[in-house]
C-alpha atoms as a PDB file:
ATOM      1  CA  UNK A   1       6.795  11.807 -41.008  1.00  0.00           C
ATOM      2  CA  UNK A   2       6.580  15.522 -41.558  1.00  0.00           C
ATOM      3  CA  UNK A   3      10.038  17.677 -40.725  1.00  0.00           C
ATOM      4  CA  UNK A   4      11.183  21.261 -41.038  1.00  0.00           C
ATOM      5  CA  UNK A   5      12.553  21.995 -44.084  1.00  0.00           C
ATOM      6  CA  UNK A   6      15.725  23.515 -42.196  1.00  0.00           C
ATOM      7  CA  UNK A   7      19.100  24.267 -43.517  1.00  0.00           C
ATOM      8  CA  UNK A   8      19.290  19.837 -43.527  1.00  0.00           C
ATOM      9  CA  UNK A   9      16.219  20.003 -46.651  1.00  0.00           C
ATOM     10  CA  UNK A  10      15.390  16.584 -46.788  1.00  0.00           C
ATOM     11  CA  UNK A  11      18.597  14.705 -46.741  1.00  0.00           C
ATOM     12  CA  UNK A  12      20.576  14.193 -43.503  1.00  0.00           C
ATOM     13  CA  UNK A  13      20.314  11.962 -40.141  1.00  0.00           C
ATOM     14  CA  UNK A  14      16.654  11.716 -38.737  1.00  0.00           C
ATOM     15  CA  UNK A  15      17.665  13.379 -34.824  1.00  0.00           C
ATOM     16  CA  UNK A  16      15.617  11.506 -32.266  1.00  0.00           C
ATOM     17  CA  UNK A  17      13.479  14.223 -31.381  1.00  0.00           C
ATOM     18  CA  UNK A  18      12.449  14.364 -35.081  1.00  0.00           C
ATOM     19  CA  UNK A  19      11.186  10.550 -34.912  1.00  0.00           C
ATOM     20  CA  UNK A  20       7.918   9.026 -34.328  1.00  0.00           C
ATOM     21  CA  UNK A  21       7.576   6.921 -31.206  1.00  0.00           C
ATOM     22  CA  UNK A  22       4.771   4.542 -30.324  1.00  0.00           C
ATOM     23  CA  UNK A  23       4.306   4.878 -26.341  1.00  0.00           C
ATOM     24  CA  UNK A  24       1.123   3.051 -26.499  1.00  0.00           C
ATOM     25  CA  UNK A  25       2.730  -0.414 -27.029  1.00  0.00           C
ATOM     26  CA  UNK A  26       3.995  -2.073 -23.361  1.00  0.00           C
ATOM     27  CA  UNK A  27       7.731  -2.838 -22.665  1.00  0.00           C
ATOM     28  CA  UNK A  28       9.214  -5.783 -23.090  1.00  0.00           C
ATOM     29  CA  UNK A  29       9.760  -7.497 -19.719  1.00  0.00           C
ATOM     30  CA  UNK A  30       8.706  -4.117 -17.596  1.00  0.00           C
ATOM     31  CA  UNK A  31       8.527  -6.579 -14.307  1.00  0.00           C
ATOM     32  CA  UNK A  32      11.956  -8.095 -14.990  1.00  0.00           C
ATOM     33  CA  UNK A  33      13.952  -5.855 -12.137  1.00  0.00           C
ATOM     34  CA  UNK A  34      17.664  -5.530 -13.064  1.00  0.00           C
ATOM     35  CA  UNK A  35      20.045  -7.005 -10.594  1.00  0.00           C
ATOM     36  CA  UNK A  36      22.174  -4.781  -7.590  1.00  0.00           C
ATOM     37  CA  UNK A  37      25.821  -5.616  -9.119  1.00  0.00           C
ATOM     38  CA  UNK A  38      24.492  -4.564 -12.869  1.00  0.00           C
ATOM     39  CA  UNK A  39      22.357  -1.485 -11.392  1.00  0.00           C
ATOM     40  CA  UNK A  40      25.458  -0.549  -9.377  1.00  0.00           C
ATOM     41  CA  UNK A  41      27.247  -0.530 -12.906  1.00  0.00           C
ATOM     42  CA  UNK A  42      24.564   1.403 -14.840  1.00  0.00           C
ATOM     43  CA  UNK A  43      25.302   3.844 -12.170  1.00  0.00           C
ATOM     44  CA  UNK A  44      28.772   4.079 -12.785  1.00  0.00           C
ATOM     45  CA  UNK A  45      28.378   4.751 -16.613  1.00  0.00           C
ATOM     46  CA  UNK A  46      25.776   7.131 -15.974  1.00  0.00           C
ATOM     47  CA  UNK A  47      27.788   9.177 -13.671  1.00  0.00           C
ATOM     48  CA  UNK A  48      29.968   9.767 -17.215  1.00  0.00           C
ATOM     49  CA  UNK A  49      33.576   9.915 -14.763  1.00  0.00           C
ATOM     50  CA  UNK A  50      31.832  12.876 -13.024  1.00  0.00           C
ATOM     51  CA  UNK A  51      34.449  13.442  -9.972  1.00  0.00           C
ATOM     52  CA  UNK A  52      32.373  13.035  -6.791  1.00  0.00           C
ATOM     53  CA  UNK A  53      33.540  16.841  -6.029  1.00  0.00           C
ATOM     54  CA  UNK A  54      31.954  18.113  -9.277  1.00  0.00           C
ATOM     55  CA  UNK A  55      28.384  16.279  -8.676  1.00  0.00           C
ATOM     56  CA  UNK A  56      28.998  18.464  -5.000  1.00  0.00           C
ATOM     57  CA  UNK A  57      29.803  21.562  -6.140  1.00  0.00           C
ATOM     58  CA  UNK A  58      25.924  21.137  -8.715  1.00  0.00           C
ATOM     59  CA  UNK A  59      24.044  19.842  -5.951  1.00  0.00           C
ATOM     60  CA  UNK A  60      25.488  22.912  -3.768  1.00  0.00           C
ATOM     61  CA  UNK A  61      24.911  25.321  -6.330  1.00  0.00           C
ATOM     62  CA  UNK A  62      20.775  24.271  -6.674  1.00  0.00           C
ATOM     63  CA  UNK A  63      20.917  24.382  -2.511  1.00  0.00           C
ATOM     64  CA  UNK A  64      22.053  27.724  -3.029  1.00  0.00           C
ATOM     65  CA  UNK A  65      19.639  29.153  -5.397  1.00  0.00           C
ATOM     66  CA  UNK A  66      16.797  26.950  -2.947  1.00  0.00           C
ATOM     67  CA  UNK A  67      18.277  29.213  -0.100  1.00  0.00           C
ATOM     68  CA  UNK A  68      17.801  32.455  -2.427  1.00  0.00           C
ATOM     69  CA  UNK A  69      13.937  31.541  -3.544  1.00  0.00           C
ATOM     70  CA  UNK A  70      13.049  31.189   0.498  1.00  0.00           C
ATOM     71  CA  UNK A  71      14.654  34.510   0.947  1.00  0.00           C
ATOM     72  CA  UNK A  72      13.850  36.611  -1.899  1.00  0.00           C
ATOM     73  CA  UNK A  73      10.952  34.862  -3.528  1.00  0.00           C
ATOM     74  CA  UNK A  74       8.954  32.980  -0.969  1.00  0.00           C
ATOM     75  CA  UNK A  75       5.985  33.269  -2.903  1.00  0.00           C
ATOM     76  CA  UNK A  76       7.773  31.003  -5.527  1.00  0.00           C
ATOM     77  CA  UNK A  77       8.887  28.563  -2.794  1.00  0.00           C
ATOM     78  CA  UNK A  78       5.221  28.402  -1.419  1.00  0.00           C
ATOM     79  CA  UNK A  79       3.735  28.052  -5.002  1.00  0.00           C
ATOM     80  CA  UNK A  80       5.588  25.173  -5.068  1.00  0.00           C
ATOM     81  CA  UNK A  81       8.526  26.127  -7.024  1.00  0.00           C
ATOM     82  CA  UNK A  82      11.002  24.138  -4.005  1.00  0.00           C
ATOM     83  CA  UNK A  83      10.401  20.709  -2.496  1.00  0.00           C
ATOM     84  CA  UNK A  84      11.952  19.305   0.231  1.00  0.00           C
ATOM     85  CA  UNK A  85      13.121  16.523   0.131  1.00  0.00           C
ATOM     86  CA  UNK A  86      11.611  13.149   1.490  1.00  0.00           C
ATOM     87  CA  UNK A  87      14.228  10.723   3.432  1.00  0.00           C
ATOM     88  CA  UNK A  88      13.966   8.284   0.378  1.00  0.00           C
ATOM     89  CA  UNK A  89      14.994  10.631  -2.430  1.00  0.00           C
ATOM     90  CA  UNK A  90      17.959  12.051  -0.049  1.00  0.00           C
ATOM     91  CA  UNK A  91      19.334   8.001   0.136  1.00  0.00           C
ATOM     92  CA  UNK A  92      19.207   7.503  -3.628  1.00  0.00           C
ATOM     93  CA  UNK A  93      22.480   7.478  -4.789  1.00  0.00           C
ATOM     94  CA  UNK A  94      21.509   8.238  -7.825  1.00  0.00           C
ATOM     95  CA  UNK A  95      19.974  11.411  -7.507  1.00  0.00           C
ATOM     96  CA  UNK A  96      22.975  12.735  -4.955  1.00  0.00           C
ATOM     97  CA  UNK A  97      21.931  15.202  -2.958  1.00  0.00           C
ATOM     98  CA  UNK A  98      24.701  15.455  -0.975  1.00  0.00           C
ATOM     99  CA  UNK A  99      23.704  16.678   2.493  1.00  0.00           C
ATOM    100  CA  UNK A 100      21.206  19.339   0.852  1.00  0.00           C
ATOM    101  CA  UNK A 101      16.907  19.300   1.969  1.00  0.00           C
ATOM    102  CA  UNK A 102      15.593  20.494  -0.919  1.00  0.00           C
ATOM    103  CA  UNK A 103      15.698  20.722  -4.379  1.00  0.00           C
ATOM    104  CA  UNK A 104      13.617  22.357  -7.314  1.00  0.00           C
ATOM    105  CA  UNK A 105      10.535  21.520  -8.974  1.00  0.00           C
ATOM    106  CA  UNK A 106      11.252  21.469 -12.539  1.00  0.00           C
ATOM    107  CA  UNK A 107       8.251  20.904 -14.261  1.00  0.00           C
ATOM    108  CA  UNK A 108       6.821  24.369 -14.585  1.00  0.00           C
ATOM    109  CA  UNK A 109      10.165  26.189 -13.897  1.00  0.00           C
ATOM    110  CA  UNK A 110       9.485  30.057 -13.956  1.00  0.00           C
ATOM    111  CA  UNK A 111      13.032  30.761 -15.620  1.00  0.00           C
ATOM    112  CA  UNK A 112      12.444  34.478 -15.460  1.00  0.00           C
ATOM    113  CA  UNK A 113      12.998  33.389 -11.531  1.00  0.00           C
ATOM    114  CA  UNK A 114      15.903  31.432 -11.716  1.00  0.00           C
ATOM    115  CA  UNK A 115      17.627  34.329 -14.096  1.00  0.00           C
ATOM    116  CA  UNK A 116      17.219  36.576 -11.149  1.00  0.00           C
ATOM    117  CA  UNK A 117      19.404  34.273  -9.498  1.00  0.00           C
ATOM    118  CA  UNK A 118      22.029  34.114 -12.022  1.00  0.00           C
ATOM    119  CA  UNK A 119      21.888  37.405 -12.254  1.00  0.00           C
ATOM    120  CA  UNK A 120      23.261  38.076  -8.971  1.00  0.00           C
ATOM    121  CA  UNK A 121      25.996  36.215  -9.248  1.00  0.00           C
ATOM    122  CA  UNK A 122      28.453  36.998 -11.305  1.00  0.00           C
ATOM    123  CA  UNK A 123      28.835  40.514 -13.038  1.00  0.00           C
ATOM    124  CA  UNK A 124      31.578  41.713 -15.450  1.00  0.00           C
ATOM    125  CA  UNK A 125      32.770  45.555 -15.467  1.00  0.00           C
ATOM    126  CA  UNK A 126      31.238  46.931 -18.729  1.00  0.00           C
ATOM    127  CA  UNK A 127      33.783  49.214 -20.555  1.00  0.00           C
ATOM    128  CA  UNK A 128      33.440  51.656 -23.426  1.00  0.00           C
ATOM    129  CA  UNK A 129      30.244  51.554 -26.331  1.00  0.00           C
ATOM    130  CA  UNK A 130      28.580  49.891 -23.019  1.00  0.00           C
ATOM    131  CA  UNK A 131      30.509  46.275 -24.492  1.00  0.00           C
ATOM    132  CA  UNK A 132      31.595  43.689 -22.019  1.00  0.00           C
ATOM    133  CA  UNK A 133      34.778  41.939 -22.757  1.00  0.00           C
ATOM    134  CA  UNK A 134      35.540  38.740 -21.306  1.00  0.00           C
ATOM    135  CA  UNK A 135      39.288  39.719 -22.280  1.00  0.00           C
ATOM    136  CA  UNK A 136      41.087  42.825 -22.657  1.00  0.00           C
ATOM    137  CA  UNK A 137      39.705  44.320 -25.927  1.00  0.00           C
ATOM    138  CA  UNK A 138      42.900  43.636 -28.820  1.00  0.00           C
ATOM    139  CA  UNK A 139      43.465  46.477 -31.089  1.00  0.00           C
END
């Protein structure tokens, strides 16, 4: 296995992104389908005690940057950059999209795109040497 020679050299824990994987090989029971009460607890753990108002506010925030691709870069939208969403995707409770239509397309993600969007968000006032201080500069 071949890995940077970072600041780790060659001693140090082997991060899974560093390890081989075989995807060739076919897993282990793949028609075995996992039972309602156990999925409805893999849900639970996944959700990692994310308050129900917190997985809102997310889904709201991607509706809102949906709303400001349609209206500032429909050519994005139209490229395919937005999908709305099918009636089977809204109902998965797993995915939780709240009462939102449409969602991005990540795969191919123009982030130069979704920077304008940040960008218009939230600003700070920029103060002397053209800095920006979260806080009140200490002397």
């Amino acid at each position: 296995m071949t890995r940077s020679s970072g600041s780790r050299g060659r001693h140090g824990r082997i991060r899974p992104h560093e390890r081989d994987t075989d995807d060739s090989v076919a897993i282990i029971g793949e028609g075995i389908h996992v039972t309602q009460e156990h999925s409805e607890s893999v849900l639970t753990t996944l959700s990692h005690d994310r308050v129900v108002m917190t997985r809102r506010n997310y889904r709201n925030r991607i509706e809102e940057m949906c709303t400001f691709l349609q209206e500032k870069y429909s050519d994005y939208c139209t490229a395919g950059g937005v999908q709305l969403l099918s009636e089977e995707e809204r109902a998965d409770p797993e995915l939780f999209h709240y009462n939102n239509r449409h969602d991005l397309k990540y795969q191919g993600m123009n982030v130069a795109i979704i920077l304008a969007f940040f960008a218009t968000k939230k600003t700070k006032n920029q103060r002397q040497n053209n800095l920006v201080y979260a806080y009140p500069k200490v002397s």
